[in-house]
N, C-alpha and C. Protein backbone atom coordinates (compact mmCIF):
# COMPACT_ATOMS: atom_id res chain seq x y z
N UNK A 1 -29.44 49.24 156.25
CA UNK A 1 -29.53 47.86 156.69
C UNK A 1 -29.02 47.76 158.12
N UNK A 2 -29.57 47.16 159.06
CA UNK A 2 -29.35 46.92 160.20
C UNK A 2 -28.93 45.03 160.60
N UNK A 3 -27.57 45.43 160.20
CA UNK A 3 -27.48 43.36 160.66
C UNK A 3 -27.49 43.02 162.04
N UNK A 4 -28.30 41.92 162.54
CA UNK A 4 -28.31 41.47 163.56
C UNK A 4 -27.32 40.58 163.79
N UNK A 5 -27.58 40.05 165.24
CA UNK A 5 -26.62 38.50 165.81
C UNK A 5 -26.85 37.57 164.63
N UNK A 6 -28.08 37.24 164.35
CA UNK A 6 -28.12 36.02 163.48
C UNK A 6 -27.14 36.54 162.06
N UNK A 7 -27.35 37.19 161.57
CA UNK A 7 -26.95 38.01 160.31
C UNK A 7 -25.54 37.88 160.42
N UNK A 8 -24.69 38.01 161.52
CA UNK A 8 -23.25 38.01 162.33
C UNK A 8 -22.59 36.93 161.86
N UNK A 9 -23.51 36.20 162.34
CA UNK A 9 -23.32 34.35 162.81
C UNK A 9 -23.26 33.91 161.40
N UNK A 10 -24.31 33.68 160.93
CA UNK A 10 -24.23 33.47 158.82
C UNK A 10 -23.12 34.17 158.62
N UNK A 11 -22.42 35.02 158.47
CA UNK A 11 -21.60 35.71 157.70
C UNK A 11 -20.28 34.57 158.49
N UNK A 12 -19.90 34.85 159.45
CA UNK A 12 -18.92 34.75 159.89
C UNK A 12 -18.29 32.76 159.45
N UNK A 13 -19.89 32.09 159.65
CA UNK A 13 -19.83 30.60 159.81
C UNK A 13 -20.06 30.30 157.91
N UNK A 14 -20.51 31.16 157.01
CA UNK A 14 -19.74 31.10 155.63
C UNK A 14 -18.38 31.13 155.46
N UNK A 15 -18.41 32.61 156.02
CA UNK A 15 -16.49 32.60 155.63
C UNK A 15 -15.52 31.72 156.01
N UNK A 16 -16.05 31.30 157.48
CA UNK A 16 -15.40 30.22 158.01
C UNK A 16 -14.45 29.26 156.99
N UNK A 17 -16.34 28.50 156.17
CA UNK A 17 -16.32 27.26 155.37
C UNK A 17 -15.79 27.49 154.03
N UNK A 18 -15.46 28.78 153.84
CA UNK A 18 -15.02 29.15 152.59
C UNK A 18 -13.57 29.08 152.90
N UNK A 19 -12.84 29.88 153.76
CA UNK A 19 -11.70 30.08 153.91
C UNK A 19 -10.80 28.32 154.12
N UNK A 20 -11.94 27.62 154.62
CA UNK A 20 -11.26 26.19 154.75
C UNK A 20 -11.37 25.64 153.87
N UNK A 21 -12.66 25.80 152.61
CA UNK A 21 -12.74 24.99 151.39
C UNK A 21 -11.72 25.66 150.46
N UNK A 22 -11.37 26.76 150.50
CA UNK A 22 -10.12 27.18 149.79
C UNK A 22 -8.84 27.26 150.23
N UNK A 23 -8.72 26.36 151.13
CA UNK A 23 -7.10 26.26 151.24
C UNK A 23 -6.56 27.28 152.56
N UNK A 24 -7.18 28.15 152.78
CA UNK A 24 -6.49 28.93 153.62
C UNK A 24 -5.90 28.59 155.73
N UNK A 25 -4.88 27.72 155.17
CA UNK A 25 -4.47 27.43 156.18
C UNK A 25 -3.86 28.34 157.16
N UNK A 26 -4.08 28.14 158.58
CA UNK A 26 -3.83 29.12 159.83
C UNK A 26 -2.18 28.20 160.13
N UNK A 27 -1.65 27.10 160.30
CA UNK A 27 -0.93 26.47 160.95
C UNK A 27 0.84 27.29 160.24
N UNK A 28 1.27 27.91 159.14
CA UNK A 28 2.16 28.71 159.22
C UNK A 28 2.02 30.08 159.88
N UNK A 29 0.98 30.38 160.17
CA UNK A 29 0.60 31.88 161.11
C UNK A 29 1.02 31.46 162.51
N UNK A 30 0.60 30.62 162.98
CA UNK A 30 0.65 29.66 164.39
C UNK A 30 2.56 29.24 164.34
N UNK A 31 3.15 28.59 163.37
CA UNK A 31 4.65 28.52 163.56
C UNK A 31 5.36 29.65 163.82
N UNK A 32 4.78 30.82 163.22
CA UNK A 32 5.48 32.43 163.17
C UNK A 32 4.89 33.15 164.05
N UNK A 33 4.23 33.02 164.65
CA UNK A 33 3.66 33.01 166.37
C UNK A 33 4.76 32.55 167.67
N UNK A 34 4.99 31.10 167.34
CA UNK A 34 5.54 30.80 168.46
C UNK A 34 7.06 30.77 168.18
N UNK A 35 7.57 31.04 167.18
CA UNK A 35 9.16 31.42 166.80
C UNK A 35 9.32 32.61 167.41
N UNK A 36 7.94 33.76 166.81
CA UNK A 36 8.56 34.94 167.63
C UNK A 36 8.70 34.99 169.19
N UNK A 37 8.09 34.27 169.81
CA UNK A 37 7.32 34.17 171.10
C UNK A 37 9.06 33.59 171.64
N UNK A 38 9.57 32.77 171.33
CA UNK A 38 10.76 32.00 171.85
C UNK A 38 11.95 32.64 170.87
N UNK A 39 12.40 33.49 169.93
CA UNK A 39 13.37 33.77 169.12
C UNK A 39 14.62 33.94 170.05
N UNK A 40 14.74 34.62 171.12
CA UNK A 40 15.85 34.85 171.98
C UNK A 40 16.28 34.04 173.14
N UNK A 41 15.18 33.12 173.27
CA UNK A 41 14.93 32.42 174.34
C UNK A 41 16.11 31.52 174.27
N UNK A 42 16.55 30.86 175.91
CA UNK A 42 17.25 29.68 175.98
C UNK A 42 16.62 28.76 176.51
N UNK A 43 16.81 27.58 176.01
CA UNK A 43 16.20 26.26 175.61
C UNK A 43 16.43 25.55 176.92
N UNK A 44 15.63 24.85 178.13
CA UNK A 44 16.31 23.70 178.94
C UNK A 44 15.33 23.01 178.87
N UNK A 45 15.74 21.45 178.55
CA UNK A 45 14.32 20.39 178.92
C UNK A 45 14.64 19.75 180.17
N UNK A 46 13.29 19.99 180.92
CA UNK A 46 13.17 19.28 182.32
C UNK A 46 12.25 18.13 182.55
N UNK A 47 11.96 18.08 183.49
CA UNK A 47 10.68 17.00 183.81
C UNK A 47 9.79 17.27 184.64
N UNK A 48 8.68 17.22 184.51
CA UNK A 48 7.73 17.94 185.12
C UNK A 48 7.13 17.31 186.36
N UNK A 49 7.28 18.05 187.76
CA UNK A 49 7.86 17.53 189.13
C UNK A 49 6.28 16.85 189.83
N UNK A 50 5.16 17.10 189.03
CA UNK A 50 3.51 17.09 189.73
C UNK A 50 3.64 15.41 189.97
N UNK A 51 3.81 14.52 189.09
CA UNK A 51 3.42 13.41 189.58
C UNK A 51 4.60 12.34 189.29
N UNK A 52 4.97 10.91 189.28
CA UNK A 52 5.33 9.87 189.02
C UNK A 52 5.68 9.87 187.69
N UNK A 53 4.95 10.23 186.64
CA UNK A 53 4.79 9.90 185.47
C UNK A 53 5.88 10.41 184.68
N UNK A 54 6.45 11.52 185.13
CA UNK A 54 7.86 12.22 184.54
C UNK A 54 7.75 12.65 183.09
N UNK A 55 6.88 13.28 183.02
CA UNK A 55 6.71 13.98 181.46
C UNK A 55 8.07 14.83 181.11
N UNK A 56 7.96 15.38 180.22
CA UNK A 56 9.18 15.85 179.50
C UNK A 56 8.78 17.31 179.23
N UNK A 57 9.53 18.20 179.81
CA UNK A 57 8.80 19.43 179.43
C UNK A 57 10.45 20.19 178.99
N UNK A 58 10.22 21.60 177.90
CA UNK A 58 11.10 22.09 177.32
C UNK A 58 10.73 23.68 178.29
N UNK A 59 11.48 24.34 178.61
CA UNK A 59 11.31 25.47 179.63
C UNK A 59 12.35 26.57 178.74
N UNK A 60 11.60 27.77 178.59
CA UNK A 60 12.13 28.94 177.45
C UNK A 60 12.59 29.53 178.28
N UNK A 61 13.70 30.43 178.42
CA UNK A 61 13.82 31.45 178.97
C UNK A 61 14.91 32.57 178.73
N UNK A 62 14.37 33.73 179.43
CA UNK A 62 15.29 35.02 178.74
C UNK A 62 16.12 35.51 179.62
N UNK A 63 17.69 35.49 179.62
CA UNK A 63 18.14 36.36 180.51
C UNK A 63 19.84 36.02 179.85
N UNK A 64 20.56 36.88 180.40
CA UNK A 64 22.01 36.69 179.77
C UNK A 64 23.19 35.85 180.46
N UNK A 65 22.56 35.15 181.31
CA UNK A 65 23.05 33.91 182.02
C UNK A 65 24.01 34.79 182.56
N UNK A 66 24.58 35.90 183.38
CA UNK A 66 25.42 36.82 184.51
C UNK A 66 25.15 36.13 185.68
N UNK A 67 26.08 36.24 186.41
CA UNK A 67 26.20 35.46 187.55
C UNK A 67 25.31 35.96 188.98
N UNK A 68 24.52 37.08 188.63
CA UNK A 68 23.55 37.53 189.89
C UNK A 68 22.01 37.88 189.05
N UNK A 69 22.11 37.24 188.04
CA UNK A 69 20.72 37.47 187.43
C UNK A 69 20.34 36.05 186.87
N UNK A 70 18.68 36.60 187.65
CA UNK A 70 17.93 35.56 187.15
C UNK A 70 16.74 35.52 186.11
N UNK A 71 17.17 33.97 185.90
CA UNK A 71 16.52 34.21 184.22
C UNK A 71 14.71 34.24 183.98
N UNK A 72 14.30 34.84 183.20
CA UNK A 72 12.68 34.92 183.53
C UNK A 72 12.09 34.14 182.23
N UNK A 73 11.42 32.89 182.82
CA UNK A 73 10.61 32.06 182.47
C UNK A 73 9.34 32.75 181.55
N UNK A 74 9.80 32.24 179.91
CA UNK A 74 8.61 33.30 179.29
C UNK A 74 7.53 31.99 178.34
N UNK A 75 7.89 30.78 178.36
CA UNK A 75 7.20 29.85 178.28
C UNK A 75 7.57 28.57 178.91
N UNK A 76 6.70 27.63 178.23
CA UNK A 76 7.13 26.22 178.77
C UNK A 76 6.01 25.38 177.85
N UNK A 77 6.43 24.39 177.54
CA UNK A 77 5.64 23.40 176.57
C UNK A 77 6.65 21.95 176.90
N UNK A 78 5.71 20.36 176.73
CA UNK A 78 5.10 19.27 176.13
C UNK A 78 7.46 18.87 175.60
N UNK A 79 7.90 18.47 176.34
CA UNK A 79 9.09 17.69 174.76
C UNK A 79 8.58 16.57 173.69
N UNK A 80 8.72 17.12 172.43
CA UNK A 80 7.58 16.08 171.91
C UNK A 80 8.98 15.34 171.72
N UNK A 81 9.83 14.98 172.20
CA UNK A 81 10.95 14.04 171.79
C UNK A 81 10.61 13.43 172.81
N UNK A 82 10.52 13.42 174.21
CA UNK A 82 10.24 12.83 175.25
C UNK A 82 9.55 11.55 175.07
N UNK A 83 10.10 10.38 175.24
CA UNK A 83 9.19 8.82 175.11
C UNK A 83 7.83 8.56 175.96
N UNK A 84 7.66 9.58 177.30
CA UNK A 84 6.21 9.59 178.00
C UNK A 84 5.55 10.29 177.25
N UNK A 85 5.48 11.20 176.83
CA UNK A 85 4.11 12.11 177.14
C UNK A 85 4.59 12.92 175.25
N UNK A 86 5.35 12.35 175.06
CA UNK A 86 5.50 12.82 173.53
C UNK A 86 5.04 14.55 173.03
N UNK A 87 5.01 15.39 174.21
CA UNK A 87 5.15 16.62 173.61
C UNK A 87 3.94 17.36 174.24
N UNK A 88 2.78 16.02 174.67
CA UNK A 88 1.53 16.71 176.25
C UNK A 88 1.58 16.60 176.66
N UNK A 89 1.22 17.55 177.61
CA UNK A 89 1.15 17.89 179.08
C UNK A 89 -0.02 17.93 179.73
N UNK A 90 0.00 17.31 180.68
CA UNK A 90 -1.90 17.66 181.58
C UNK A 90 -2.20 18.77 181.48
N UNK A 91 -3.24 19.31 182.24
CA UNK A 91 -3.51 20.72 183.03
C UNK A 91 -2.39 20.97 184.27
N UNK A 92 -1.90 19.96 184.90
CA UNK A 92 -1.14 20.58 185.84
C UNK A 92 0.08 21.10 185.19
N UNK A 93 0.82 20.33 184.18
CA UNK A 93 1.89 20.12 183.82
C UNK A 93 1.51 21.63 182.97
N UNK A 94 0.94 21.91 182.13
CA UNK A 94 0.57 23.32 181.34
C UNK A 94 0.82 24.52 182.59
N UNK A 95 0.62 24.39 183.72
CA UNK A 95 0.38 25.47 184.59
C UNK A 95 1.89 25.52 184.91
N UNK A 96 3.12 24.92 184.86
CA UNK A 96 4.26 25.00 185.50
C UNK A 96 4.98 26.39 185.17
N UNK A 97 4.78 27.22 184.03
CA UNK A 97 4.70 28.70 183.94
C UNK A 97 4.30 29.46 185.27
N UNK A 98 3.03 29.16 185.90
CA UNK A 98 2.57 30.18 186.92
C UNK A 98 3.20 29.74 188.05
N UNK A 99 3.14 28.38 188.45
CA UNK A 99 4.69 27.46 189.27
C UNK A 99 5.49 28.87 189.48
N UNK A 100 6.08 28.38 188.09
CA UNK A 100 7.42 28.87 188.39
C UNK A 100 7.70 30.17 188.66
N UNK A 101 6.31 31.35 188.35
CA UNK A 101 7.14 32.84 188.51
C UNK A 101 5.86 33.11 189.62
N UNK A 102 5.43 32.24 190.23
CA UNK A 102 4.30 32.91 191.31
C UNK A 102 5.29 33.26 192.41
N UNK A 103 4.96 34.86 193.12
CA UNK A 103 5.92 35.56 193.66
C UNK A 103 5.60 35.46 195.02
N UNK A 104 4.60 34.29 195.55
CA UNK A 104 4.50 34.08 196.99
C UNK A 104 5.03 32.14 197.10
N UNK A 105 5.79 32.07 196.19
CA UNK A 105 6.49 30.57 195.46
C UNK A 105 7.56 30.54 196.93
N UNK A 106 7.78 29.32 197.76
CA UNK A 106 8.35 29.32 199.08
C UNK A 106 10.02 28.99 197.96
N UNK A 107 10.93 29.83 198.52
CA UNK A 107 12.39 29.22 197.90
C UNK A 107 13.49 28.86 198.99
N UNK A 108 12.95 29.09 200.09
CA UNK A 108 13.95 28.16 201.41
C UNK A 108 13.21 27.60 202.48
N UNK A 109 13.23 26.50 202.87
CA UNK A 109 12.76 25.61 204.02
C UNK A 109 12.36 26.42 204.79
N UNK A 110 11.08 26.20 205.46
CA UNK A 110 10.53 27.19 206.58
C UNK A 110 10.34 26.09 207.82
N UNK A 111 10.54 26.35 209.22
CA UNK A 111 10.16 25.13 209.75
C UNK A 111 9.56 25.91 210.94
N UNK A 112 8.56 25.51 211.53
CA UNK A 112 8.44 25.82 213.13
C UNK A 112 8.42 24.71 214.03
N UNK A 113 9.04 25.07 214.39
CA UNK A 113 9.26 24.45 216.46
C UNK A 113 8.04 23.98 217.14
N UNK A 114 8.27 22.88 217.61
CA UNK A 114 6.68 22.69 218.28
C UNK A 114 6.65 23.36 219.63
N UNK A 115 5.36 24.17 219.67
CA UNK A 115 4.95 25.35 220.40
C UNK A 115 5.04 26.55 220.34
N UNK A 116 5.98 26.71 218.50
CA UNK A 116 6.26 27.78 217.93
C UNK A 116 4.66 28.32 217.35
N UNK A 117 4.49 29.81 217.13
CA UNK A 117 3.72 30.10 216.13
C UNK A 117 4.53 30.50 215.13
N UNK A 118 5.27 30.69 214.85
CA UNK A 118 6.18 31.80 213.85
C UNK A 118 7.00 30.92 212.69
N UNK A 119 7.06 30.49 211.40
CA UNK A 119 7.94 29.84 210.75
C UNK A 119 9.36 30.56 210.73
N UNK A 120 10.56 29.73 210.70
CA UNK A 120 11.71 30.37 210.32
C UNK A 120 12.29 29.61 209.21
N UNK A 121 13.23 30.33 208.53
CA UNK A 121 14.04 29.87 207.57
C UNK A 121 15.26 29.49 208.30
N UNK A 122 15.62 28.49 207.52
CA UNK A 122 16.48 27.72 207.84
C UNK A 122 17.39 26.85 206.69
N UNK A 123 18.63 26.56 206.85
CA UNK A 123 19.20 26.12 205.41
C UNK A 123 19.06 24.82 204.98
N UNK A 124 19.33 24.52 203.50
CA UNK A 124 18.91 22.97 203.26
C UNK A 124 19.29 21.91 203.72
N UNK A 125 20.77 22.26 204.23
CA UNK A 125 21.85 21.37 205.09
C UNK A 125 21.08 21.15 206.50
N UNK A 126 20.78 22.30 206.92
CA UNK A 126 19.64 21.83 208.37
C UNK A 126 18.51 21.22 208.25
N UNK A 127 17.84 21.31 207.09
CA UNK A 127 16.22 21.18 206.61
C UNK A 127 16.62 19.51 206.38
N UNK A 128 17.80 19.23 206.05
CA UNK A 128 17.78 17.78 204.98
C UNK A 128 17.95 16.80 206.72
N UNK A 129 19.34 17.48 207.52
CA UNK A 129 19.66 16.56 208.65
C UNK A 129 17.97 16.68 209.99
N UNK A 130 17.47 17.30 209.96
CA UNK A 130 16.81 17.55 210.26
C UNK A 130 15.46 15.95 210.22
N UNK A 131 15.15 16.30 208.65
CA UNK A 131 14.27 15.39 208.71
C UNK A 131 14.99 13.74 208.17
N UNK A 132 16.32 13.92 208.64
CA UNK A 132 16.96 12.36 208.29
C UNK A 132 17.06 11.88 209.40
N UNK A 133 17.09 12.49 210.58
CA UNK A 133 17.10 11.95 212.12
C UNK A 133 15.64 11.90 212.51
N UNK A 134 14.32 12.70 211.91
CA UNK A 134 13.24 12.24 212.33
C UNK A 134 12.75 10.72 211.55
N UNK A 135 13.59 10.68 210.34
CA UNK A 135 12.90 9.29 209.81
C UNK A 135 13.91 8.46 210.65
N UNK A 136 15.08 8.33 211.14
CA UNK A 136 15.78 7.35 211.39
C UNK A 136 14.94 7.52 213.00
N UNK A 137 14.98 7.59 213.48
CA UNK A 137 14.02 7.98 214.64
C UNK A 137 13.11 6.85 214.72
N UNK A 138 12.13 7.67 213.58
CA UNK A 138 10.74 6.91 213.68
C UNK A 138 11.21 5.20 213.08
N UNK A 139 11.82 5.02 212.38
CA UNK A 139 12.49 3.61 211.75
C UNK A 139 12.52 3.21 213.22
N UNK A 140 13.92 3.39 214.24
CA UNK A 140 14.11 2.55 214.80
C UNK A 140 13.41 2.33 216.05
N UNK A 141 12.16 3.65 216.27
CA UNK A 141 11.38 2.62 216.57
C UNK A 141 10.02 1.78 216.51
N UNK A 142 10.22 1.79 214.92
CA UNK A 142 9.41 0.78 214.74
C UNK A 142 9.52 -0.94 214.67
N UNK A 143 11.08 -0.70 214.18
CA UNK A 143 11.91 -1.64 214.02
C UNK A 143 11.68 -2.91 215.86
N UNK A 144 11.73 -1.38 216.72
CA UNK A 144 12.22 -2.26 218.01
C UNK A 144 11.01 -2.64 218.44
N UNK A 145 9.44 -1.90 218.06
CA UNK A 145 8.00 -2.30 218.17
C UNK A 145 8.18 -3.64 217.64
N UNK A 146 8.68 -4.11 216.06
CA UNK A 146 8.47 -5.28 215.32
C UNK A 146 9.24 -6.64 216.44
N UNK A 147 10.81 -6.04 216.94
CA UNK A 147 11.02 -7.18 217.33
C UNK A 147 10.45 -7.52 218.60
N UNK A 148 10.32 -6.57 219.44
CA UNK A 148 9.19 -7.00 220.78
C UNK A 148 7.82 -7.79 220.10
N UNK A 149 7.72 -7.74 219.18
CA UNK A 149 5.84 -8.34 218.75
C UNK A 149 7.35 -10.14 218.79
N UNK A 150 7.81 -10.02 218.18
CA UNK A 150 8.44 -11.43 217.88
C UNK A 150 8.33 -12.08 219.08
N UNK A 151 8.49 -11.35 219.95
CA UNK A 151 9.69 -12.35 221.08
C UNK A 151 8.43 -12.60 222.09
């Protein structure tokens, strides 16, 4: 006997309907899946940084919390306790895994100089005063544009 695709397809889309008309549920295979997947893991719930909406996300991770090691992100899922988003996540919010361990991921302020080509690093204390004197800057003078329109 030589079974074909079609021959495949019948077999497979019976058993299917059999295995569901008799009970054979997948959803304890799927709990003992993701227990093993997280068993060692430590637990932090965050909020997921993409938009406004502030979903609730639970972030797994493995490492022995030592003071020069860092911990490696081995999932992330949905807080279904969370009052937004009750446990889903968008597509962006699902991707915060690759976020978080992509290894060209920027982790200190880079800035260049105007007429620079070259970015440099620079610290957050510079990065923060930095752009608090360009907004107070641009504020006051817009502020002094507004009161010249008055007068």
């Amino acid at each position: 006997m030589n079974p074909t695709r079609r021959d495949f397809l019948k077999i497979t889309t019976v058993g299917g309907a059999a295995a569901a008309v008799f009970g054979f549920d997948l959803k304890p295979a799927f709990a003992q899946l993701r227990t093993l997947k997280i068993a060692r893991a430590s637990e932090t719930r965050s909020t997921c940084p993409y938009c406004a909406v502030g979903c609730g996300t639970i972030i797994y991770t493995i490492g022995d919390r030592a003071k020069n090691v860092t911990a490696q992100v081995v999932h992330v899922e949905g807080d279904p306790d969370h009052p937004t988003n009750r446990g889903t996540l968008c597509p962006k919010g699902s991707s915060l895994q690759q976020e978080i361990m992509n290894d060209r991921r920027l982790l200190k302020p880079l800035v260049r100089r105007p007429g620079g080509t070259e970015w440099q690093e620079i610290s957050w204390d510079d990065a923060i005063n930095e752009i608090a004197a360009k907004v107070k800057k641009t504020r006051d003078e817009v502020v002094h544009l507004e009161n010249q329109a008055r007068v």
